[in-house]
Protein backbone atom coordinates (compact mmCIF):
# COMPACT_ATOMS: atom_id res chain seq x y z
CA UNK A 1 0.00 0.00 0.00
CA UNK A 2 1.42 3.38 -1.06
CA UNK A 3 1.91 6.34 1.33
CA UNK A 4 0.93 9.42 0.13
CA UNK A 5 2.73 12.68 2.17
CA UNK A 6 1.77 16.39 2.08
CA UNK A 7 4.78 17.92 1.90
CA UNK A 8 4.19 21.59 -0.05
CA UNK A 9 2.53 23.71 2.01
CA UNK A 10 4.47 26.83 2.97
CA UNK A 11 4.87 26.63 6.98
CA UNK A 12 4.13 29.94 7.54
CA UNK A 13 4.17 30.18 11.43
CA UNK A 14 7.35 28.40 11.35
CA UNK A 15 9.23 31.16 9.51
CA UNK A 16 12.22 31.13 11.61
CA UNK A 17 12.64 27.78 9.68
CA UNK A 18 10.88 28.25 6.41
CA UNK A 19 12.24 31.14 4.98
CA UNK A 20 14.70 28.56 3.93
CA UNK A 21 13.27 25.09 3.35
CA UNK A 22 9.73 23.75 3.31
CA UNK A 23 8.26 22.69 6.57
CA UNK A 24 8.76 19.10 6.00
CA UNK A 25 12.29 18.98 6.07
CA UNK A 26 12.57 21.09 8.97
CA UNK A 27 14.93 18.93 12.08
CA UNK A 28 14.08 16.70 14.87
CA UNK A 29 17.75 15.89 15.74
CA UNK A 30 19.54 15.84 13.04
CA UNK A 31 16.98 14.26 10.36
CA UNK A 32 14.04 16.25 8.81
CA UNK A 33 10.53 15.58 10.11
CA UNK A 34 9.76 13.76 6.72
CA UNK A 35 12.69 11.31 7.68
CA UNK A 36 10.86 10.36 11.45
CA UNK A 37 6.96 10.23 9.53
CA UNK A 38 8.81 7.75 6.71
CA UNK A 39 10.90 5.57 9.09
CA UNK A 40 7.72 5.38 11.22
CA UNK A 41 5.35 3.64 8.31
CA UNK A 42 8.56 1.98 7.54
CA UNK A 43 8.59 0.21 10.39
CA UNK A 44 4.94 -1.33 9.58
CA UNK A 45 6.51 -2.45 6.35
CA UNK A 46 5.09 0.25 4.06
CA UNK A 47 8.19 1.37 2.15
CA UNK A 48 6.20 3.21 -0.99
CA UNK A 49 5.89 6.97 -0.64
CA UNK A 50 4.78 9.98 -2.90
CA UNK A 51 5.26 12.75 -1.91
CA UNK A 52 3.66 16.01 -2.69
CA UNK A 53 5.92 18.75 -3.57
CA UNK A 54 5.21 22.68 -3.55
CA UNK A 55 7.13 25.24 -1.91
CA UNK A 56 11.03 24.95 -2.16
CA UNK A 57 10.29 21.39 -3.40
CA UNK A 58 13.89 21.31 -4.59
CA UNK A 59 15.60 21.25 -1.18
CA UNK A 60 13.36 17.77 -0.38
CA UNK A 61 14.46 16.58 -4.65
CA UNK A 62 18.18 17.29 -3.34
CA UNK A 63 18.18 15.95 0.45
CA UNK A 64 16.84 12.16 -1.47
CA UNK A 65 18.77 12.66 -4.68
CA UNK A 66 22.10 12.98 -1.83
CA UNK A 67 20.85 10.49 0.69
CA UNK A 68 22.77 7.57 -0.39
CA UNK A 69 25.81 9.70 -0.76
CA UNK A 70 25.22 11.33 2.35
CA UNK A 71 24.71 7.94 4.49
CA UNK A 72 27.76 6.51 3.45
CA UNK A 73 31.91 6.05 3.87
CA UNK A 74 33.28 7.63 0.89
CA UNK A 75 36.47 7.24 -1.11
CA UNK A 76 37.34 10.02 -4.07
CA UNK A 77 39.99 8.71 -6.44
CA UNK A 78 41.15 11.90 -8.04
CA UNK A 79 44.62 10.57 -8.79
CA UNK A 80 43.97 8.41 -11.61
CA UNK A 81 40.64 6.31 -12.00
CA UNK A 82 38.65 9.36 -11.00
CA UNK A 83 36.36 7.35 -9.29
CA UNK A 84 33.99 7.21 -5.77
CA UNK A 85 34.25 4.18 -4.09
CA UNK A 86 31.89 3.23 -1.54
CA UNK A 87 32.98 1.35 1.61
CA UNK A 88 30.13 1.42 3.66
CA UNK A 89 26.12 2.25 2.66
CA UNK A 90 23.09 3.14 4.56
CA UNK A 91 19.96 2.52 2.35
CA UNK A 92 16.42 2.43 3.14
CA UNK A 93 13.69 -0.33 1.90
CA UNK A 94 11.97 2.95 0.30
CA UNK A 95 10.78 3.86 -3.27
CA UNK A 96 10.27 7.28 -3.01
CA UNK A 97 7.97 9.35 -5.76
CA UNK A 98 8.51 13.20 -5.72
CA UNK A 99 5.68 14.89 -7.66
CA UNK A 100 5.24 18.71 -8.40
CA UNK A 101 1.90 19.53 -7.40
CA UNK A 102 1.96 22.70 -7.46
CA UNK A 103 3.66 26.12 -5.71
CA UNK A 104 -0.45 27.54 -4.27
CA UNK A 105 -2.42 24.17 -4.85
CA UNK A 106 -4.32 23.71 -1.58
CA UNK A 107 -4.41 20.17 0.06
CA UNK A 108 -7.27 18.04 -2.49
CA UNK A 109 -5.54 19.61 -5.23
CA UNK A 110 -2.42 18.05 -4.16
CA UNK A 111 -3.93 14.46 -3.80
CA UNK A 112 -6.29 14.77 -6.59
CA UNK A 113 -2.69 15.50 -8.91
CA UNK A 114 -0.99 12.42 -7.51
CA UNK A 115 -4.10 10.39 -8.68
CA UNK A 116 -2.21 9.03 -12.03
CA UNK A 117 0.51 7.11 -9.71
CA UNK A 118 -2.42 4.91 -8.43
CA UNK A 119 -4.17 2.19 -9.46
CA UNK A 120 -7.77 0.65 -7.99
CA UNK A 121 -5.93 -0.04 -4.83
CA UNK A 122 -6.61 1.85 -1.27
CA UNK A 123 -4.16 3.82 -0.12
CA UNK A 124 -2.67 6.10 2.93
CA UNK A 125 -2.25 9.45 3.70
CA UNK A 126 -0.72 11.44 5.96
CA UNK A 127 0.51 15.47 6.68
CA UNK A 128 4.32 16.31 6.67
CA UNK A 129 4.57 17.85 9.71
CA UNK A 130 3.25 16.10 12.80
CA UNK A 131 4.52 12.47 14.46
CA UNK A 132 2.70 10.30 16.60
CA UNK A 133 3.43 6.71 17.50
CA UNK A 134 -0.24 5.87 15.90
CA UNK A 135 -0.24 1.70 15.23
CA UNK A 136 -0.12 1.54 11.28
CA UNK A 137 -1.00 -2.17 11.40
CA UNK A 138 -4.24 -1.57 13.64
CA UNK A 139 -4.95 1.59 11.57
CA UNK A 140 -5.01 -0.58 8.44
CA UNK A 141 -7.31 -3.51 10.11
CA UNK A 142 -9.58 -1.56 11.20
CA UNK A 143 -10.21 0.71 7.54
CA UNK A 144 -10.37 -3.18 6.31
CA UNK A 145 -12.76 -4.49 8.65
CA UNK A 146 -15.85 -1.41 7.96
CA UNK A 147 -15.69 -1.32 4.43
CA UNK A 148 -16.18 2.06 4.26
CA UNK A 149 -14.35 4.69 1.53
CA UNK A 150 -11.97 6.42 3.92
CA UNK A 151 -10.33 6.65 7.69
CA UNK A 152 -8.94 9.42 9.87
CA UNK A 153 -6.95 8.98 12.68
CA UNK A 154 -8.60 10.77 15.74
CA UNK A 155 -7.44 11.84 18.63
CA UNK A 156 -7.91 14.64 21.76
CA UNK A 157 -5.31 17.11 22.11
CA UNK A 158 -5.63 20.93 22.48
CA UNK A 159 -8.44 22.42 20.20
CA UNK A 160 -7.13 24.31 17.65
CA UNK A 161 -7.39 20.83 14.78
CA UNK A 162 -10.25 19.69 12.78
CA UNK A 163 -13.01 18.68 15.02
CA UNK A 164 -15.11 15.06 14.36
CA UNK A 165 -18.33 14.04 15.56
CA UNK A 166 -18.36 10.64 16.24
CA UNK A 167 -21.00 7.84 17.14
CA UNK A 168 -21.01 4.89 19.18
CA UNK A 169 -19.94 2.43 16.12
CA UNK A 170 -17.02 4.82 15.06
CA UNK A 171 -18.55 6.77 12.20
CA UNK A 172 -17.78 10.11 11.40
CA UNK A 173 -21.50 11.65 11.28
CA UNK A 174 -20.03 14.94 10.61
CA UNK A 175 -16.57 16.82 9.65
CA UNK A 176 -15.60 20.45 11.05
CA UNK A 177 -12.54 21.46 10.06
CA UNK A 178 -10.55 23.90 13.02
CA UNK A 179 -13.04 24.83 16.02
CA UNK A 180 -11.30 26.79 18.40
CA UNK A 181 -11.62 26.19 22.31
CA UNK A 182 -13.22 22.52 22.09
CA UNK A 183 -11.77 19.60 23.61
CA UNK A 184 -13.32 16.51 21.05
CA UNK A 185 -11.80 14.53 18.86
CA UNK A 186 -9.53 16.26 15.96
CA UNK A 187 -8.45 15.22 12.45
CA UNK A 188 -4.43 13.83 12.89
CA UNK A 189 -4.08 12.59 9.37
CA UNK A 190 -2.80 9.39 8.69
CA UNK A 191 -5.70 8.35 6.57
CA UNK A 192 -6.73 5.47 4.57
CA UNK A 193 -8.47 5.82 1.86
CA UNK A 194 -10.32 3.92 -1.16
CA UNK A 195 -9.78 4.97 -4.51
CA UNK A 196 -12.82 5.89 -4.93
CA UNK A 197 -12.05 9.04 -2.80
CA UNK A 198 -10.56 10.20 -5.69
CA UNK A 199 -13.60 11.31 -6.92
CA UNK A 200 -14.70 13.38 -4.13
CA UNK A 201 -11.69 15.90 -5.26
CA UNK A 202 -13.73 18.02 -7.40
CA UNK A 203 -12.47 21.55 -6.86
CA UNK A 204 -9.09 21.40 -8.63
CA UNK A 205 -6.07 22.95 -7.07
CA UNK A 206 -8.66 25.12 -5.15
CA UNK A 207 -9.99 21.84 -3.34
CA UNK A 208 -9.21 21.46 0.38
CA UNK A 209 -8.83 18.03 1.36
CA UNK A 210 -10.15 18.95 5.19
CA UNK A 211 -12.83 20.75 4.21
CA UNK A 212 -15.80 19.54 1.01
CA UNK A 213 -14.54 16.43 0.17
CA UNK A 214 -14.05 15.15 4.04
CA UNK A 215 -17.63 16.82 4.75
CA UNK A 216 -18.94 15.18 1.45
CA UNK A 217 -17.63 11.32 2.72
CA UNK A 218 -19.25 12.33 6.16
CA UNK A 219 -22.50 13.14 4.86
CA UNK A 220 -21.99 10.19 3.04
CA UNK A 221 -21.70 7.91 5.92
CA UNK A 222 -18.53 7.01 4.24
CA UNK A 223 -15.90 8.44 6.74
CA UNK A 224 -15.17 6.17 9.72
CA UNK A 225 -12.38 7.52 12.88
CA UNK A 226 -9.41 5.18 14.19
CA UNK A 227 -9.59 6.38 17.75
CA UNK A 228 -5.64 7.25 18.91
CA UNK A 229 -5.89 7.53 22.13
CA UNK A 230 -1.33 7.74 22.88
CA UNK A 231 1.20 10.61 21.46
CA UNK A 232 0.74 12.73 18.26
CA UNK A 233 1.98 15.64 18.24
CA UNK A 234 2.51 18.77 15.25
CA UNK A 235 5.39 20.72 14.12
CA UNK A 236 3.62 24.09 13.62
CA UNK A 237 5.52 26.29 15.78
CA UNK A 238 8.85 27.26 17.09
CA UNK A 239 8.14 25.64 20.25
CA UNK A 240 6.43 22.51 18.92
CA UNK A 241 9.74 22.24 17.10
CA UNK A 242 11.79 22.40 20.56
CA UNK A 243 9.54 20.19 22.43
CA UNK A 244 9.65 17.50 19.68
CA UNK A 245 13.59 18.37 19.57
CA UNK A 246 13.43 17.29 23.09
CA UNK A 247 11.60 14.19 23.19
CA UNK A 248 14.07 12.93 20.35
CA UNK A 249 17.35 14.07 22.69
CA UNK A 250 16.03 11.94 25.80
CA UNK A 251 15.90 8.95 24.07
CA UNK A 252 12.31 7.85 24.35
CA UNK A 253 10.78 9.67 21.57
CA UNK A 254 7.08 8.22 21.35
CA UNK A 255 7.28 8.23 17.83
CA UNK A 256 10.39 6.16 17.57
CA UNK A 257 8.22 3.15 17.00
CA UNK A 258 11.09 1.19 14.51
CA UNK A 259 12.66 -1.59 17.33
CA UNK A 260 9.55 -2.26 19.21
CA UNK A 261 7.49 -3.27 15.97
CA UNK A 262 10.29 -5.72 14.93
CA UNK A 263 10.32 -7.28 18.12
CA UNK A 264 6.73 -7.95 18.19
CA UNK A 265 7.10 -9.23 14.19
């Protein structure tokens, strides 16, 4: 199952940052936030990404187009072979997609221009900028086991996110995107979604993902919530950025989900 990732938007209340590269590949340690979202579905075994590209989308083309490179013991031969020489490599189980979708193309625009690198199969998506140590293999199970078009991962933090009404069976009876000073469930990304979905994109690059076509599966009765009740947690401010920075430094990063799915596989 592919992965799709949201990755063009232009960060603006992380300026400090973005004046210089797109939200995305803004640090948590020394990797970009994109690295920790893609090593976490990685660790699930879902290695396929595509990845939607907008503002400064050649700083993320360059950090992958260097990775191998940069995750590796290197030998230059200028003398008289003129060669590299690789001693040691550091690769990933990933094939990557970067796609341009677009400098101003709001969130369904983005999706809805990714649509050609998908077949009739159901697929994930998730925003660029926020970590959580949600379980990917539950997540999955449960979008199989309703049957239903599309899943959001739901959760209760402070209320500043997409508010859901939810009933008793887990249905999304209704999508709000961003109430302010309610403490219900919120909109966390990390989606799965039916092809079919697709077709609820009908705005062009005007659409926003969060707000008709989410309302329009809702209504639908097509919209069910994956209820994450453990840590998630956004990049969207300086001092989201140092808290997360934190978390990473002490060692138990919720997130960091990599060795304890193995040992359970």
């Amino acid at each position: 199952m592919k992965v799709i990732i949201l990755a063009g938007g232009f960060g603006t209340r992380l300026s400090e940052e973005t004046h210089l590269k797109p939200k995305p590949m803004i640090e948590i340690g020394d990797k970009p936030i994109l690295w920790h979202i893609m090593q976490h579905y990685s660790s699930y075994g879902f290695n396929d990404f595509v990845i939607c590209l907008g503002y400064k989308s050649q700083v993320i083309k360059n950090y992958f187009s260097n990775y191998f490179l940069n995750n590796s013991d290197v030998t230059f031969d200028f003398r008289e072979k003129n060669e590299c020489i690789i001693h040691r490599h550091s690769a990933e189980p990933w094939q990557v997609t970067l796609v341009e979708t677009g400098l101003h193309t709001l969130t369904g625009g983005r999706i809805k221009r990714v649509q050609k690198y998908f077949g009739n199969e159901p697929f994930m998506l998730t925003y660029g900028d926020g970590v959580s140590d949600v379980n990917i293999a539950k997540l999955v199970e449960f979008h199989r086991s309703h049957g239903k078009l599309a899943t959001v991962t739901a959760t209760r933090p402070q209320g500043r996110f997409g508010m859901l009404s939810i009933s008793s069976d887990q249905q999304v009876e209704k999508f709000q995107e961003k109430i302010e000073g309610d403490d219900g469930w919120i909109n966390t990304g990390f989606f799965v979604l039916q092809p079919e979905v697709f077709a609820y994109l009908t705005g062009g690059d005007e659409s926003v993902f969060e707000k008709q076509p989410l309302e329009n599966l809702a209504k639908d009765g097509q919209l069910m919530a994956f209820m994450h009740n453990s840590f998630w947690h956004p990049m969207d401010t300086l001092r989201d950025k140092e808290y997360l920075e934190e978390l990473w430094a002490s060692g138990k990063a919720p997130w960091n989900t990599g060795e304890a799915v193995r040992r359970l596989k």
